[in-house]
PDB file of N, CA and C in Angstrom:
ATOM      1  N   UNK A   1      63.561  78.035 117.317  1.00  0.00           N
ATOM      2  CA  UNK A   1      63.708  78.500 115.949  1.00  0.00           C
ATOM      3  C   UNK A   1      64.210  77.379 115.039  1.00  0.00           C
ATOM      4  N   UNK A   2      65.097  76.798 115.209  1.00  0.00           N
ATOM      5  CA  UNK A   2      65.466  75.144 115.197  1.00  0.00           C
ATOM      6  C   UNK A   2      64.430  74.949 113.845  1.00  0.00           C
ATOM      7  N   UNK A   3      63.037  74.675 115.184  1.00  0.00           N
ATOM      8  CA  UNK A   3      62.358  73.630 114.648  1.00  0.00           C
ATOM      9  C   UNK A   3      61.384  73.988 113.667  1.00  0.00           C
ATOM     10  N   UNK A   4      61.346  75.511 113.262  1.00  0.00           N
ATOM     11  CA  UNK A   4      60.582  75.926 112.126  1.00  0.00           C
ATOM     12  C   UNK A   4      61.338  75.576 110.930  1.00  0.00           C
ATOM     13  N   UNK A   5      60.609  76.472 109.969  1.00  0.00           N
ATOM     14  CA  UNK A   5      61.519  76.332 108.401  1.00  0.00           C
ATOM     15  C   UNK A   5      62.343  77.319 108.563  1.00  0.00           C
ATOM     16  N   UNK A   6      62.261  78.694 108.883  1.00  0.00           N
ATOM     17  CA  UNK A   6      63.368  79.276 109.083  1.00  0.00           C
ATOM     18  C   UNK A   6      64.753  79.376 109.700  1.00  0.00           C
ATOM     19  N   UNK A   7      64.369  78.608 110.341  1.00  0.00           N
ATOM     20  CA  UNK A   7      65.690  78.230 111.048  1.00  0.00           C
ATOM     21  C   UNK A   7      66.528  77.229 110.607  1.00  0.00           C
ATOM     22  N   UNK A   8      65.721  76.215 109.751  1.00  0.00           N
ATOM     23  CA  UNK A   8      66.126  75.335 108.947  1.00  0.00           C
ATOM     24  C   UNK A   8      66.940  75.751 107.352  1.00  0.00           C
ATOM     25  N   UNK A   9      66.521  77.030 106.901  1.00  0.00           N
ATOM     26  CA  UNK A   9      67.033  77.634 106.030  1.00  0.00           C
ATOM     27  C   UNK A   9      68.798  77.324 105.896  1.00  0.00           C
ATOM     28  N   UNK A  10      69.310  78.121 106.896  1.00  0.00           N
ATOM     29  CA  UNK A  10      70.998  78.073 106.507  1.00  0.00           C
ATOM     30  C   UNK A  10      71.342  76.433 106.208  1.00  0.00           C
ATOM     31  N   UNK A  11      70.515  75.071 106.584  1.00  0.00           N
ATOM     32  CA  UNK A  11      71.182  73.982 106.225  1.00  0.00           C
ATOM     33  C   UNK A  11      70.962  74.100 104.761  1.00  0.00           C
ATOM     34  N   UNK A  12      70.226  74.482 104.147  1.00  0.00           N
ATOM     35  CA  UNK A  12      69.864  74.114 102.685  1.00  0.00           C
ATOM     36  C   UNK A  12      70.753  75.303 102.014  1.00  0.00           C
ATOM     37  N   UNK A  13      71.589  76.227 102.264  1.00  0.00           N
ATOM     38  CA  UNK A  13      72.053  77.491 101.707  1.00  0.00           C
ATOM     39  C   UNK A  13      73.780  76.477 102.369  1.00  0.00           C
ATOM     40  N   UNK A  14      73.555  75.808 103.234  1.00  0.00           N
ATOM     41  CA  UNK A  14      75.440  75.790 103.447  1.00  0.00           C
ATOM     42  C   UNK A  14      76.317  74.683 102.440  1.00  0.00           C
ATOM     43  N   UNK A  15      75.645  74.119 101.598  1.00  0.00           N
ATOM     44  CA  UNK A  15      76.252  73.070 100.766  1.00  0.00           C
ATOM     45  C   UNK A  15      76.646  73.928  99.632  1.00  0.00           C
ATOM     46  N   UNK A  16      78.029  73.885  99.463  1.00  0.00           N
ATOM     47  CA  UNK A  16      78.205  74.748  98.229  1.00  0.00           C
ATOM     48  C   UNK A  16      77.512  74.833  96.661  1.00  0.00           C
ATOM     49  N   UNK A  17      77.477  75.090  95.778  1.00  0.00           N
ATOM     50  CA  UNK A  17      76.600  74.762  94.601  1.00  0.00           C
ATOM     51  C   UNK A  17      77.443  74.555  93.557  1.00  0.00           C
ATOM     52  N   UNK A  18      77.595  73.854  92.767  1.00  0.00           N
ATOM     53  CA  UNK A  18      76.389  73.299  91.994  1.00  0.00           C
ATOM     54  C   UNK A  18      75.814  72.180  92.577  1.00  0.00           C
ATOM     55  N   UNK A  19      74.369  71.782  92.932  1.00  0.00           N
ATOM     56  CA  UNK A  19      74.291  70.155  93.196  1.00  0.00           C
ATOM     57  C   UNK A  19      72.913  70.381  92.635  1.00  0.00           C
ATOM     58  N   UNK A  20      72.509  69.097  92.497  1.00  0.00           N
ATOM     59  CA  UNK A  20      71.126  68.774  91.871  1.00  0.00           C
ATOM     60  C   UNK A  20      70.235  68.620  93.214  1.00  0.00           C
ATOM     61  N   UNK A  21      68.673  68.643  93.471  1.00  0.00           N
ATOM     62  CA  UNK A  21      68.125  68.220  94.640  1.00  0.00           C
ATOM     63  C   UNK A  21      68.146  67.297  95.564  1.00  0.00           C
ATOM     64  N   UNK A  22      67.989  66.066  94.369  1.00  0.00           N
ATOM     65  CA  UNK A  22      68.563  64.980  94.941  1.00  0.00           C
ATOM     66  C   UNK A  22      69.796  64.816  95.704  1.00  0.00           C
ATOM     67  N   UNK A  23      70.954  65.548  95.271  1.00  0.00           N
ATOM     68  CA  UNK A  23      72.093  65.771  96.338  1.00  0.00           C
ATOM     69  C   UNK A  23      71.943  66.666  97.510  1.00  0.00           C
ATOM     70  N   UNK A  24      71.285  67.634  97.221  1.00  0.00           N
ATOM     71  CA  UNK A  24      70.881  68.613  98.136  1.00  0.00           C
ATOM     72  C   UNK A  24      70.258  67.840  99.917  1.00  0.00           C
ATOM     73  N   UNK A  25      69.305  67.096  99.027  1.00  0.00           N
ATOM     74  CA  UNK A  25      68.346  66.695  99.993  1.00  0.00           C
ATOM     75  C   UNK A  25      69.060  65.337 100.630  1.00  0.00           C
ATOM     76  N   UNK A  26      69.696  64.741 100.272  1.00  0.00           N
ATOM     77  CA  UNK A  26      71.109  63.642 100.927  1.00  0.00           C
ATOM     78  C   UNK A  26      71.716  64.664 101.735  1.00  0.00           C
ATOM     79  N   UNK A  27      71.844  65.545 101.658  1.00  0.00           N
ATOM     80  CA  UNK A  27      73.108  66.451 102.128  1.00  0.00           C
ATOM     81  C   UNK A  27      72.652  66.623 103.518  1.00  0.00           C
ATOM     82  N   UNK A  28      71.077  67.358 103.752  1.00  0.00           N
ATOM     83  CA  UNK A  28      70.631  67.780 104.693  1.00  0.00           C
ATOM     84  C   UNK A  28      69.339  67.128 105.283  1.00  0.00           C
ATOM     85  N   UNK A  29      68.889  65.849 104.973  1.00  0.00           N
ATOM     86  CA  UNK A  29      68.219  65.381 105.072  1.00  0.00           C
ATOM     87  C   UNK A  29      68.111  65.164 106.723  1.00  0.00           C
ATOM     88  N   UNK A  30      69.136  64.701 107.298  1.00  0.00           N
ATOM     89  CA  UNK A  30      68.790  64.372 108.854  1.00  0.00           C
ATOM     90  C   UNK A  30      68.604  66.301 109.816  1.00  0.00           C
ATOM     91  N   UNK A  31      68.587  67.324 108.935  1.00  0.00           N
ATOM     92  CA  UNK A  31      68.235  68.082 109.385  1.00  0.00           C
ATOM     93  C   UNK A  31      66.538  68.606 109.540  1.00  0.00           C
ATOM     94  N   UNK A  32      65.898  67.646 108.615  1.00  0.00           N
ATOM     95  CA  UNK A  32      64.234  67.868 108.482  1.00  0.00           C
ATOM     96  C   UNK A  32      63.823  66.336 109.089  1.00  0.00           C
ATOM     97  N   UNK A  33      62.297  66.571 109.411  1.00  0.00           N
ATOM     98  CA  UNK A  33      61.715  65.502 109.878  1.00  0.00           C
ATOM     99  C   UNK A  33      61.263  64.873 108.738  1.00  0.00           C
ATOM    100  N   UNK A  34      61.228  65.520 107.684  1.00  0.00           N
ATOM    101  CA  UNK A  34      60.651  64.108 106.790  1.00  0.00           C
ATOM    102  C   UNK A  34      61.001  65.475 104.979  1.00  0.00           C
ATOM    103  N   UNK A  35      60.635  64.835 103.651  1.00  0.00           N
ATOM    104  CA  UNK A  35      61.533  65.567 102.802  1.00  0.00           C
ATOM    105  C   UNK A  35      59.854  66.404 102.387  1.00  0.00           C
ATOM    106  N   UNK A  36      58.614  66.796 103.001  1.00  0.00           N
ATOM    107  CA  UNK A  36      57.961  67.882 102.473  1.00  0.00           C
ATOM    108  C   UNK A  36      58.594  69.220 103.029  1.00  0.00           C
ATOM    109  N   UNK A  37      59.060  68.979 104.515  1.00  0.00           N
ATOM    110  CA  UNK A  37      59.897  69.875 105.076  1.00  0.00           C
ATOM    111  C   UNK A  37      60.680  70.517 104.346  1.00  0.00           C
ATOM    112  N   UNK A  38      61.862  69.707 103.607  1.00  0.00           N
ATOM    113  CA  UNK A  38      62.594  69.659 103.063  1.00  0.00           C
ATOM    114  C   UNK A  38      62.035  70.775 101.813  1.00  0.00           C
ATOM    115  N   UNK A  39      61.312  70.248 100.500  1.00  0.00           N
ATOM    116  CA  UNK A  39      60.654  70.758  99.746  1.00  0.00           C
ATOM    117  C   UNK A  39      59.826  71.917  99.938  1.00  0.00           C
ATOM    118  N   UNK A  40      59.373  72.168 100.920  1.00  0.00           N
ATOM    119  CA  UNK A  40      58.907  73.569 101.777  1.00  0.00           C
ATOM    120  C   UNK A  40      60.197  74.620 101.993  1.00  0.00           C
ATOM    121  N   UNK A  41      61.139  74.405 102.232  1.00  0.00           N
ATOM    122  CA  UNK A  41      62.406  75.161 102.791  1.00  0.00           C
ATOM    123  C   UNK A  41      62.727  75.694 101.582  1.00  0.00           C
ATOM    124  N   UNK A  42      63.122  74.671 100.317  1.00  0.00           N
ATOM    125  CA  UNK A  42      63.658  74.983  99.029  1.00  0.00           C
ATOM    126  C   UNK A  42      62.456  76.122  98.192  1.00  0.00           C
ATOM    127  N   UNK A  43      61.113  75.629  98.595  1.00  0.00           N
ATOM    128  CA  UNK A  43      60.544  76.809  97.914  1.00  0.00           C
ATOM    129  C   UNK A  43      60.668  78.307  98.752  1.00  0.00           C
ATOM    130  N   UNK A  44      60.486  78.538 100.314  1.00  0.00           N
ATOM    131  CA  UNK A  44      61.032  79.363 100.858  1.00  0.00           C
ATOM    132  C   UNK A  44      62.119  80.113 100.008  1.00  0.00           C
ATOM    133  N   UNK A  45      63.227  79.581  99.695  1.00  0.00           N
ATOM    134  CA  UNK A  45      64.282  80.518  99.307  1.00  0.00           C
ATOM    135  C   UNK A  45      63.884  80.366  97.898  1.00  0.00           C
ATOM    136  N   UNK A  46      63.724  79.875  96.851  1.00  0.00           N
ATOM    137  CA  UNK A  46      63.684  79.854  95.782  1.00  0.00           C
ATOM    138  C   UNK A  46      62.525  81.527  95.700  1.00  0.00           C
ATOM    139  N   UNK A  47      61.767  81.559  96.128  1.00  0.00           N
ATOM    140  CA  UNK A  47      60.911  82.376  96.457  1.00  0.00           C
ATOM    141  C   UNK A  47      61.478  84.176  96.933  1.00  0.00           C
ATOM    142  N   UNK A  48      61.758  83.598  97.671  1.00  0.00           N
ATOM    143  CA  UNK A  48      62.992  84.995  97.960  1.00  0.00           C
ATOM    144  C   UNK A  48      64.068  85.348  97.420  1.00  0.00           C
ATOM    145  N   UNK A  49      64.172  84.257  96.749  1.00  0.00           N
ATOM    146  CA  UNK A  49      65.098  85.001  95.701  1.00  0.00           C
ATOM    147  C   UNK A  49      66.155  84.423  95.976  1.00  0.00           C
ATOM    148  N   UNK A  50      66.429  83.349  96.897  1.00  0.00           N
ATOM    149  CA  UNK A  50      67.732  82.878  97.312  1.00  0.00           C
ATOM    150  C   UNK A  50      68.621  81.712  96.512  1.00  0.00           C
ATOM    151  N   UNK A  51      67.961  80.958  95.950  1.00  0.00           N
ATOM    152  CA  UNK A  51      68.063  79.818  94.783  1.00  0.00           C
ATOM    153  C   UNK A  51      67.646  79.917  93.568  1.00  0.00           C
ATOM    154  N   UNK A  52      68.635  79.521  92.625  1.00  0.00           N
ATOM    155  CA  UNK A  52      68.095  79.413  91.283  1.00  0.00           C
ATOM    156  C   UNK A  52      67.590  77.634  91.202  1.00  0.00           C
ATOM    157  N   UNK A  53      66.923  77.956  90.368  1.00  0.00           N
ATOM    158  CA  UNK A  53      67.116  76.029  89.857  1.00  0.00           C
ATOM    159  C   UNK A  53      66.940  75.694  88.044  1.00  0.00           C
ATOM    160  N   UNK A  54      67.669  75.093  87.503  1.00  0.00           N
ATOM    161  CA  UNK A  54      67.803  75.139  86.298  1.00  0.00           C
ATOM    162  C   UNK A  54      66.770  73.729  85.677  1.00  0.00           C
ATOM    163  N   UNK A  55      65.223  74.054  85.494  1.00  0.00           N
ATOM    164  CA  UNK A  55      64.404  73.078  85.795  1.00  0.00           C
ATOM    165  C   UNK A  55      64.745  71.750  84.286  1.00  0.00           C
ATOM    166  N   UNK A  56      65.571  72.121  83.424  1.00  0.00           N
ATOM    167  CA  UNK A  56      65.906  71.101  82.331  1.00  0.00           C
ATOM    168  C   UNK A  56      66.696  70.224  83.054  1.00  0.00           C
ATOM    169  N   UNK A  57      68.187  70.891  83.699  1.00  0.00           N
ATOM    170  CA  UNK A  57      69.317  70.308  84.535  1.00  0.00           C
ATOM    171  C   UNK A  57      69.360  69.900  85.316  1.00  0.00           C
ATOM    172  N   UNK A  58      68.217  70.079  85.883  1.00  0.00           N
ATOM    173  CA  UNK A  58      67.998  70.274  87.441  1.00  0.00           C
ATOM    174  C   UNK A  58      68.680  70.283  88.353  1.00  0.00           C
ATOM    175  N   UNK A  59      69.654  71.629  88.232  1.00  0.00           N
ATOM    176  CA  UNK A  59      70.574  72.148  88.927  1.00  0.00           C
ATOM    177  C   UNK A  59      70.205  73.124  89.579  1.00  0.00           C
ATOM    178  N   UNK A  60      70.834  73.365  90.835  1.00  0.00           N
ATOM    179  CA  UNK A  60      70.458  74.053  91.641  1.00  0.00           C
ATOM    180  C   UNK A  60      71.879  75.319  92.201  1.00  0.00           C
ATOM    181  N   UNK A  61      71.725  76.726  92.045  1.00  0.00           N
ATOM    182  CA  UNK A  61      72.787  77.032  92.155  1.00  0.00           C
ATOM    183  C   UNK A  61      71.979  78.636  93.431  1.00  0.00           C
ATOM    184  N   UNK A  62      73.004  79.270  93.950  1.00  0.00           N
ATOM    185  CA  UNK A  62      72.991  80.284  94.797  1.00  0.00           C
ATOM    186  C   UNK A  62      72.331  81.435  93.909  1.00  0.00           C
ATOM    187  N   UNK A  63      71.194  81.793  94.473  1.00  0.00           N
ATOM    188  CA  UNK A  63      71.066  83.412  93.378  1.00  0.00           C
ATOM    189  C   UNK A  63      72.517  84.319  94.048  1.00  0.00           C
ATOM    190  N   UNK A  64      72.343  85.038  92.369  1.00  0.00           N
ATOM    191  CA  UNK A  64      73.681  86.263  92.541  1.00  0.00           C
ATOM    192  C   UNK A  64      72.776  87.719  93.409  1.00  0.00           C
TER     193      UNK A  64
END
């Protein structure tokens, strides 16, 4: 499960928020094999409803 995107999910949800992507993806980067992974995961939750992203700020915060 690891090695899918779902399982990869809780690394991208455990960094507290506010951070921008670019921090995001420093944060958890040695948890993906490369950053489409990465960018795949973030739309996953953004999608479900799990992330906001503030596309002017480009801030990234927890949906309520």
């Amino acid at each position: 499960m690891q090695q899918s995107i779902l399982g990869r999910l809780p690394l991208v949800l455990a960094l507290p928020p506010p951070y921008t992507i670019h921090q995001l993806y420093k944060h958890v980067e040695d948890g993906f094999p490369d950053i489409n992974e990465f960018i795949y995961a973030v739309d996953v939750l953004y999608v479900l409803g799990k992330l906001d992203v503030d596309l002017e700020s480009g801030i990234v915060r927890h949906a309520a």
